[in-house]
Protein backbone atom coordinates (compact mmCIF):
# COMPACT_ATOMS: atom_id res chain seq x y z
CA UNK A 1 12.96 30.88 8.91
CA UNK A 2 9.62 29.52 8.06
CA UNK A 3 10.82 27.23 5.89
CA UNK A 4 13.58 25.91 8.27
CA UNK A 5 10.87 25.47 10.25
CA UNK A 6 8.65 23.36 8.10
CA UNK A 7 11.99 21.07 7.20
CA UNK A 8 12.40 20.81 10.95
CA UNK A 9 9.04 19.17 12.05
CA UNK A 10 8.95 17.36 8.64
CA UNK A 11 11.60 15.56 9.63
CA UNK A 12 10.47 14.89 13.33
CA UNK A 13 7.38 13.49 11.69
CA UNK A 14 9.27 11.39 9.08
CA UNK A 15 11.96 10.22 11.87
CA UNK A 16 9.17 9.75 14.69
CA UNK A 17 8.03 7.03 12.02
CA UNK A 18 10.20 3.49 11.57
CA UNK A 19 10.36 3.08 7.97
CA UNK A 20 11.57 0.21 5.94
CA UNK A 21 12.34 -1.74 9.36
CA UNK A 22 13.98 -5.12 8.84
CA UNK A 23 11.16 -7.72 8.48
CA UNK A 24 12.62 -9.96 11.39
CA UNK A 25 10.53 -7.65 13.52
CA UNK A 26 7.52 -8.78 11.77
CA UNK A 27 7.93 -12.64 11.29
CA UNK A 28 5.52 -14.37 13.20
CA UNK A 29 5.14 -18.31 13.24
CA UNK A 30 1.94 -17.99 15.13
CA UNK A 31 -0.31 -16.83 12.57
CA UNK A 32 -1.71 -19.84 10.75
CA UNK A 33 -1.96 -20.24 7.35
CA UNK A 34 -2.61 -22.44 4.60
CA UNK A 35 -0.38 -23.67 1.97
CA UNK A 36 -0.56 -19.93 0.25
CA UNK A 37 0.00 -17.90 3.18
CA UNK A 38 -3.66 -17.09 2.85
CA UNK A 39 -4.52 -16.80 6.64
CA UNK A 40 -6.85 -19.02 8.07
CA UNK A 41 -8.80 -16.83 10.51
CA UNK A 42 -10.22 -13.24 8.67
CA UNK A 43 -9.15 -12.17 12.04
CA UNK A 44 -5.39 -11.74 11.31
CA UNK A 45 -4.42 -8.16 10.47
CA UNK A 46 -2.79 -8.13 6.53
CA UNK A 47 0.40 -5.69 7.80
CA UNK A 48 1.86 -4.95 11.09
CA UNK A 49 -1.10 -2.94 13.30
CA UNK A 50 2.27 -0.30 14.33
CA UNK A 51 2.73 0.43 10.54
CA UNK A 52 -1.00 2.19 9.96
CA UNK A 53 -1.30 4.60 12.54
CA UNK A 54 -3.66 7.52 12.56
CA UNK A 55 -2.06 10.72 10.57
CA UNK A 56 -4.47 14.10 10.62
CA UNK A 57 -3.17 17.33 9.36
CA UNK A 58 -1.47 19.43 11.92
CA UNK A 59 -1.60 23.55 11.66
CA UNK A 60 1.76 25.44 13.04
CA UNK A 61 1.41 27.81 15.55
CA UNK A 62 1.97 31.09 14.73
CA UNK A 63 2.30 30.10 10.82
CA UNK A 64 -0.30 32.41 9.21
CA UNK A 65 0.27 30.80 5.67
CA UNK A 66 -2.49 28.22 6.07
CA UNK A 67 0.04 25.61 5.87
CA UNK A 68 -0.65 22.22 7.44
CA UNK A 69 1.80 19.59 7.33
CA UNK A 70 1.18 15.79 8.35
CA UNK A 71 1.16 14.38 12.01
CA UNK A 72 1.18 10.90 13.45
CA UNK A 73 -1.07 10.00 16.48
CA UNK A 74 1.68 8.49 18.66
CA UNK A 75 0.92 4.61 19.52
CA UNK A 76 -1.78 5.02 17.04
CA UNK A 77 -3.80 2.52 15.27
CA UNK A 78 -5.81 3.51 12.18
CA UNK A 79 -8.28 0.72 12.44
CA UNK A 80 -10.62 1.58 10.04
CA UNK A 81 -8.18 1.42 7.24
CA UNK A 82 -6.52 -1.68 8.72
CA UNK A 83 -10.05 -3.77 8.98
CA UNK A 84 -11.08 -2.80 5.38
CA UNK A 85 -7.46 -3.68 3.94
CA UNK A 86 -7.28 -7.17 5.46
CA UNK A 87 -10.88 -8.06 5.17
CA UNK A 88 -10.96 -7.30 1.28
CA UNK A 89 -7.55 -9.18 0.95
CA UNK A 90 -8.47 -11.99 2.92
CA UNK A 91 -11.77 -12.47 0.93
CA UNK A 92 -9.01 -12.12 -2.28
CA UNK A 93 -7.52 -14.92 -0.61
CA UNK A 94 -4.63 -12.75 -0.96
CA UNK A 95 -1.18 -14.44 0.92
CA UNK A 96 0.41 -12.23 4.00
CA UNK A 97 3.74 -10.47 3.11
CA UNK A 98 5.15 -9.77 6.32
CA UNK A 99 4.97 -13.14 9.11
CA UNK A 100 6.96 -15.35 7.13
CA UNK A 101 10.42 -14.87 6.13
CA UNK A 102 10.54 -14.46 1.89
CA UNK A 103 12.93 -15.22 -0.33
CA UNK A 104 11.66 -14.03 -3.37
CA UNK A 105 11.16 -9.84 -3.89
CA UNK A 106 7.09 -9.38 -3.96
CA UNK A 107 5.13 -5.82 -4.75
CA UNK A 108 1.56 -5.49 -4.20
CA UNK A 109 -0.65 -2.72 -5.22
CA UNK A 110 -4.29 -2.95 -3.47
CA UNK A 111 -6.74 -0.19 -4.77
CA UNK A 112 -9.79 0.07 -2.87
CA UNK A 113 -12.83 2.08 -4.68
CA UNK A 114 -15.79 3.42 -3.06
CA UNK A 115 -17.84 3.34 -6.48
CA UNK A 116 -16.31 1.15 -8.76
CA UNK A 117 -14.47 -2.46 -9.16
CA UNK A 118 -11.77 -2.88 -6.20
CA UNK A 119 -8.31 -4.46 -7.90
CA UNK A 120 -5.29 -6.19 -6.12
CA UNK A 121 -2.39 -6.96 -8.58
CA UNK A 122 0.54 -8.50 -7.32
CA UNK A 123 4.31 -8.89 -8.71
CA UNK A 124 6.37 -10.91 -7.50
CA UNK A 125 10.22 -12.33 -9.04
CA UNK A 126 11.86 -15.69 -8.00
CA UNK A 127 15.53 -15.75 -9.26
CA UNK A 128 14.61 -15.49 -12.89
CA UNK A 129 10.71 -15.78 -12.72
CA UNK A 130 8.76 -12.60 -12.56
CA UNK A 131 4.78 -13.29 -12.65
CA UNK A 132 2.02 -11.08 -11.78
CA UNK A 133 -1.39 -11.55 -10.58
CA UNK A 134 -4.10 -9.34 -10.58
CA UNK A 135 -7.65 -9.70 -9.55
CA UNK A 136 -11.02 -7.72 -10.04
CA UNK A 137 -13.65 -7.77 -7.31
CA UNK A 138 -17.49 -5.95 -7.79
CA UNK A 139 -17.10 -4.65 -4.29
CA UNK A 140 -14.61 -3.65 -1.27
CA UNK A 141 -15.85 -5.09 1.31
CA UNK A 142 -17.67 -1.73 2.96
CA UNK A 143 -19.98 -0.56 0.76
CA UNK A 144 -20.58 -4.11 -1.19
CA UNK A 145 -19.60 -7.92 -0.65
CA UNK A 146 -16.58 -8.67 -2.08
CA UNK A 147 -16.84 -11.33 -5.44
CA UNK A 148 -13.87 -11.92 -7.90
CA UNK A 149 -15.13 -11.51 -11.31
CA UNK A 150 -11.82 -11.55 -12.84
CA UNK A 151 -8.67 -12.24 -12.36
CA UNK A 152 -5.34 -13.73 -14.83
CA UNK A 153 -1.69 -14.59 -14.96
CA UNK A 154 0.74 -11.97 -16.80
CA UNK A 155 4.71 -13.09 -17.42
CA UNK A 156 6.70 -10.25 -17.12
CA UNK A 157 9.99 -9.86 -18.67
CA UNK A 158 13.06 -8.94 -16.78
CA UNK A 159 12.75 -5.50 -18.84
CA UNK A 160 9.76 -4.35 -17.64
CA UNK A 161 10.27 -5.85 -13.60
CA UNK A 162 13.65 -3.19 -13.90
CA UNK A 163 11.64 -0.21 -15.39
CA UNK A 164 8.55 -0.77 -12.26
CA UNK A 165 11.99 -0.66 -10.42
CA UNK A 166 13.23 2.24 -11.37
CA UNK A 167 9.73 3.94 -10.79
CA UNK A 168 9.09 2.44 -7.00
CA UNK A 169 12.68 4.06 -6.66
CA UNK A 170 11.91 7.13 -7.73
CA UNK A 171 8.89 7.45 -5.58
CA UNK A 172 11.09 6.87 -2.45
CA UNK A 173 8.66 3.64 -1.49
CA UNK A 174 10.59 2.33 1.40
CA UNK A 175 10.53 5.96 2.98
CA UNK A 176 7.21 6.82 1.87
CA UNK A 177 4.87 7.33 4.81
CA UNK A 178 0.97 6.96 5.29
CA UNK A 179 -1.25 9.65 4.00
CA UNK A 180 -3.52 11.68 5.08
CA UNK A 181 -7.05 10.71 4.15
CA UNK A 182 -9.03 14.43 4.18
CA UNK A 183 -11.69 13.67 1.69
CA UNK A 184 -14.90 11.46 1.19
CA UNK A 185 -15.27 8.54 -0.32
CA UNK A 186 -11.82 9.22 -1.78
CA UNK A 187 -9.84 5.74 -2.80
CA UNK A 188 -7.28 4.25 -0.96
CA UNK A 189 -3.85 3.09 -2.90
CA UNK A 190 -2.38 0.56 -1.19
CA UNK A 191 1.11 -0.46 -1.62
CA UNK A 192 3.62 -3.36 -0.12
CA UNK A 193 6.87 -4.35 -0.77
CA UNK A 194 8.67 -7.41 0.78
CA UNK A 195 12.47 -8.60 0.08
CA UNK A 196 14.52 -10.79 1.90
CA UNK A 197 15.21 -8.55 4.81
CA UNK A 198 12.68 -5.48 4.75
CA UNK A 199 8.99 -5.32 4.26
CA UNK A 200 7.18 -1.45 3.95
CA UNK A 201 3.21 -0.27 3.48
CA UNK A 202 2.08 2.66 2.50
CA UNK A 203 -0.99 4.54 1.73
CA UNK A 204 -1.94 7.59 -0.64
CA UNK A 205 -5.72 8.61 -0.94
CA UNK A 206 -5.12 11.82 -3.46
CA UNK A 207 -2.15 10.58 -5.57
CA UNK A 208 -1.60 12.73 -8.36
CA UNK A 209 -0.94 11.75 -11.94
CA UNK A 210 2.17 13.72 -12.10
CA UNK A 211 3.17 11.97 -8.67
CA UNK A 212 5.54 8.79 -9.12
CA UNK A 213 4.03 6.96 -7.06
CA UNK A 214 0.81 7.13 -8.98
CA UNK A 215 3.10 6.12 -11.68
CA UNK A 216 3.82 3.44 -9.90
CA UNK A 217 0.52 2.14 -9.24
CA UNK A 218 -0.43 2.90 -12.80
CA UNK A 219 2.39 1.07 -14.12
CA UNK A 220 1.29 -1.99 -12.39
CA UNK A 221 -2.53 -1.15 -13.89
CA UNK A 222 -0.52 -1.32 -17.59
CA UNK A 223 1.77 -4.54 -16.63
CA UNK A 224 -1.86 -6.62 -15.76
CA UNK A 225 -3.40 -4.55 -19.21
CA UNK A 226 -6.24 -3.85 -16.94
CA UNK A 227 -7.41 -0.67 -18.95
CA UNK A 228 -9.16 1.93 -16.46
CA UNK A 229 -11.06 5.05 -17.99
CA UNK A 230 -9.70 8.32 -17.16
CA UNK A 231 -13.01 9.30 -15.14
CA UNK A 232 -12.68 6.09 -13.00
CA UNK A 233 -8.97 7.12 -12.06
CA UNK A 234 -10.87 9.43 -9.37
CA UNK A 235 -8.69 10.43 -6.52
């Protein structure tokens, strides 16, 4: 029964929750932007405001395993997150994903570090052409200014676009909802994903390395040969 029960508001919580909504919802010719899609005011939110909301850990009642499963604030707003995201990737000069409409299939992994180097990489295939871009910066925007110090090109072959694939599918990305952030100074993973017709954000703060969608993430790491220490890879 108690498991019946935890399947039951699991699923009110994922449902209560629009994921992978078509992008035409998000498409919005007012934001202005320059010939990147970098917007020009640091004002501009970098995802839908509806898509972060607040999610704290809710306790059952009468469940007297300890068990807490997730639960979204309705018509909630988790600004924090939201400011620190688009103010790091505007000072990235990082393009939008969501207000125009895209005809190319773009992935972008944001990791946000209370201690050490922030990193953005993005992938992104047109028809044939699969590039990614990754960038270093010495701070995230909270705790430090935020400076590129390094940043490059990678080509990636059709092979290796198909195996990220495979791994984003596996992790259930475009159902994947917003973690719960229960820890201090913990890192925030940040990933998009934008196609012709759907675009999807989501955010882990204790991924685990036996998780795919820190394979994911760390895939992305391998693609841009960005080489992290196993004691930076801090949760």
């Amino acid at each position: 029964m108690r498991t019946i029960l935890l399947q039951l508001v699991f699923s009110i919580f994922i449902n209560s929750f629009g994921f992978a909504q078509g992008q035409r919802l998000y498409v919005d010719s007012t934001i202005k932007v320059d010939g990147k899609n970098v917007p020009l005011e640091k004002t501009v939110p970098y995802c839908p405001p509806a898509l972060l909301p607040k999610v704290v850990l809710h306790h059952l009642v009468g469940d007297t395993s300890g068990t807490n499963i997730p639960f979204i604030i309705p018509n909630s707003v988790d600004s924090t997150e939201l400011l620190q995201f688009s103010n790091f990737l505007f000072q990235m000069k990082e393009p939008l994903l969501y207000n125009v409409k895209f005809k190319k299939d773009v992935y972008r992994f944001t990791w946000l570090r209370s201690i050490h180097e922030s990193i953005v990489i993005r992938i992104e295939k047109d028809s044939n052409s699969i590039n990614l871009f990754w960038s270093k910066s010495s701070g995230n925007g909270i705790y430090n200014p935020v400076r590129v110090y390094d940043q490059g090109t990678v080509h990636v072959p059709l092979k290796n676009w198909e195996k990220f694939i495979q791994i984003l599918n596996a992790c259930k990305f475009w159902n994947l909802q917003k973690g719960v952030n229960d820890l201090e100074d913990s890192s925030s993973w940040i990933l998009e994903g934008v196609t012709q017709n759907q675009y999807h954000i989501t955010i882990r703060y204790t991924p685990g390395s036996e998780e795919n969608f820190y394979k994911t993430c760390m895939f992305l790491l391998n693609l841009a040969n960005i080489h992290i220490p196993k004691y930076e890879i801090y949760d």
